[in-house]
Protein backbone atom coordinates (compact mmCIF):
# COMPACT_ATOMS: atom_id res chain seq x y z
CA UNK A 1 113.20 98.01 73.74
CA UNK A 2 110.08 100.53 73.49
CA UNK A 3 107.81 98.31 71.02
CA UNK A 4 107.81 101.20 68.16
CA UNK A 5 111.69 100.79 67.79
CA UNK A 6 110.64 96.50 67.16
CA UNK A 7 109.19 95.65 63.60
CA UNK A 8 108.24 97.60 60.49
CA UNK A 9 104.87 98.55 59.77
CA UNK A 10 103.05 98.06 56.38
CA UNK A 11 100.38 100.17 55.18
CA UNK A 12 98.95 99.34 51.70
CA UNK A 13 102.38 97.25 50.39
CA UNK A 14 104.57 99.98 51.70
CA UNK A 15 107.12 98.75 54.30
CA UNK A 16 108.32 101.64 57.15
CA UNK A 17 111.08 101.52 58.85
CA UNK A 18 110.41 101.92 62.95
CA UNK A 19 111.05 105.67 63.43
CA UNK A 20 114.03 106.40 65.13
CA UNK A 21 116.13 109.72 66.33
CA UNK A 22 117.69 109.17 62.95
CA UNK A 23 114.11 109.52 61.79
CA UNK A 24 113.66 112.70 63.81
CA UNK A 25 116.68 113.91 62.28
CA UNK A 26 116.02 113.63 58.89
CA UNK A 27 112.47 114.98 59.38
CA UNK A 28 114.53 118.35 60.96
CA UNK A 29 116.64 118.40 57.90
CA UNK A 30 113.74 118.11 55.87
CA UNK A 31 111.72 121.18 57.76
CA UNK A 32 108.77 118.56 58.69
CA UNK A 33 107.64 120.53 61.75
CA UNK A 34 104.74 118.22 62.23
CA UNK A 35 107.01 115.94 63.75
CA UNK A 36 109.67 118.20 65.61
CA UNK A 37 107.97 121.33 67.06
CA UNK A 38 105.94 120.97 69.83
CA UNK A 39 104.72 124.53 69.63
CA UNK A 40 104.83 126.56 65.50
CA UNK A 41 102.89 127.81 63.31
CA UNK A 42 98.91 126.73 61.96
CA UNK A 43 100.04 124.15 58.92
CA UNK A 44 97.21 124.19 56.03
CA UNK A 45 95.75 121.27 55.11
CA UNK A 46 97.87 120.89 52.29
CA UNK A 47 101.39 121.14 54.58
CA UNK A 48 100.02 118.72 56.86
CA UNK A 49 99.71 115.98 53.70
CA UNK A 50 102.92 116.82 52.44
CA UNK A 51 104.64 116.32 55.62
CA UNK A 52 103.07 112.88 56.38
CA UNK A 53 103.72 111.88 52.57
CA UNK A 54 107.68 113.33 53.32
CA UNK A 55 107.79 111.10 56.48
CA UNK A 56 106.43 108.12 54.87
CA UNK A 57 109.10 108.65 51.96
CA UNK A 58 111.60 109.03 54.99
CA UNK A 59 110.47 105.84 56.61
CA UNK A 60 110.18 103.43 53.72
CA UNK A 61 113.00 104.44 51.10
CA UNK A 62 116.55 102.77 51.54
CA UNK A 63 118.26 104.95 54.59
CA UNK A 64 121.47 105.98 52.10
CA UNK A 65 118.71 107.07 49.41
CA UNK A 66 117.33 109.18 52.27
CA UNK A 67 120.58 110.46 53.50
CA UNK A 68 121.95 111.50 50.16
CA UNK A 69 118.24 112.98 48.80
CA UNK A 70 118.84 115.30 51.71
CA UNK A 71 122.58 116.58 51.40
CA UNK A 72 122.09 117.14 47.96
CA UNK A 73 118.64 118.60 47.98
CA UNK A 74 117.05 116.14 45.97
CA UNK A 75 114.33 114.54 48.59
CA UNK A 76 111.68 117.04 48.02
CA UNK A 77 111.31 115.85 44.05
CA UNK A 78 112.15 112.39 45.28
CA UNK A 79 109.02 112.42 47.55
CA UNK A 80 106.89 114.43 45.43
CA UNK A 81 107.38 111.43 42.71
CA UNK A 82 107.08 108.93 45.71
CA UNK A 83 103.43 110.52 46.55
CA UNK A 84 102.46 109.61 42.95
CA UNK A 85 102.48 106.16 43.66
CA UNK A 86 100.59 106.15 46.95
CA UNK A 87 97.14 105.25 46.90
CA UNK A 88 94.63 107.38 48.41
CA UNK A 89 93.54 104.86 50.96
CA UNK A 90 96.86 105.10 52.71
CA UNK A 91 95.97 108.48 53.67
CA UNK A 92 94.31 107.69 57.03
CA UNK A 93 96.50 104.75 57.87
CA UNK A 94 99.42 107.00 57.49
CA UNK A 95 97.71 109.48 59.99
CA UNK A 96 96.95 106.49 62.34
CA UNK A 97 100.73 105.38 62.00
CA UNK A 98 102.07 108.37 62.88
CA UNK A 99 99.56 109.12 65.47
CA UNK A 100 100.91 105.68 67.45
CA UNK A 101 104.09 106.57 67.04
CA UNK A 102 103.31 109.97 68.21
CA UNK A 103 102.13 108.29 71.51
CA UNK A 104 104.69 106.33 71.70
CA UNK A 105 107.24 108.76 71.89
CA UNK A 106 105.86 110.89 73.89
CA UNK A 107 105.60 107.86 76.98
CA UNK A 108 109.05 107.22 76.33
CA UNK A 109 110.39 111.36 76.48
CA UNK A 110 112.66 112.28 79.28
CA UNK A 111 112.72 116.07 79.79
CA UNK A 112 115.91 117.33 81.27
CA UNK A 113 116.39 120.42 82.74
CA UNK A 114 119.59 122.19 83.35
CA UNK A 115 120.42 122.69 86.89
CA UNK A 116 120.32 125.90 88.99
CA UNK A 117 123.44 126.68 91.49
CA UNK A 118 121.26 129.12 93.50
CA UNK A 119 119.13 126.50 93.86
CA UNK A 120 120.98 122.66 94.59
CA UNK A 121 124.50 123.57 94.31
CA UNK A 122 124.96 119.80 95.28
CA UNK A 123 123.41 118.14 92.20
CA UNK A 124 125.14 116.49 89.92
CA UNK A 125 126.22 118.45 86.76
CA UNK A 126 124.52 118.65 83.11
């Protein structure tokens, strides 16, 4: 087991959840393109916070709170009232969180890519 998939993390008495594809999911659902598009648009300063404050919302709330903030559209006031209650200092340990996860992930990516006939028309299918 990759060691970011192990233990929670705490940052300033906030608990997070290890960040699995579940994780990656939600963030999709939630349109957190820090954390899904490799290539996108320049965020503004002001994205970029909300997105790690969304992600550390995603990470630390109960998974069925998550799940059902989503489908009914509620998540976006539920983080906006969760980011009341972080304190500023968590700011940078958020960014350092998510930047070893980042690296984390990115060791443990397998890129697949989908066969060409012309090419091996012996290799095993997709």
């Amino acid at each position: 087991m990759t060691p970011f998939l192990q233990n929670s993390v705490e940052i300033d008495g906030l608990s997070l959840r290890p960040f699995t594809l579940r994780s990656r999911l939600n963030c999709m659902a939630l349109g957190l393109t820090l954390f899904t598009e490799t290539e996108g648009g320049e965020l503004t300063q002001q994205q970029i916070e909300e997105q790690i404050l969304a992600l550390a919302w995603e990470r630390s709330q109960p998974v069925g709170i998550v799940r059902k903030a989503i489908d009914d559209g509620t998540a976006w006031d539920q983080i906006h009232a969760f980011s009341d209650t972080l304190p500023l200092t968590a700011l940078p340990k958020l960014v350092a969180e998510i930047n070893r996860v980042a690296s984390e992930i990115k060791e443990a990516t397998v890129q697949v890519i989908p066969r060409n006939d012309a090419v091996d028309k012996d290799a095993p299918g997709n």
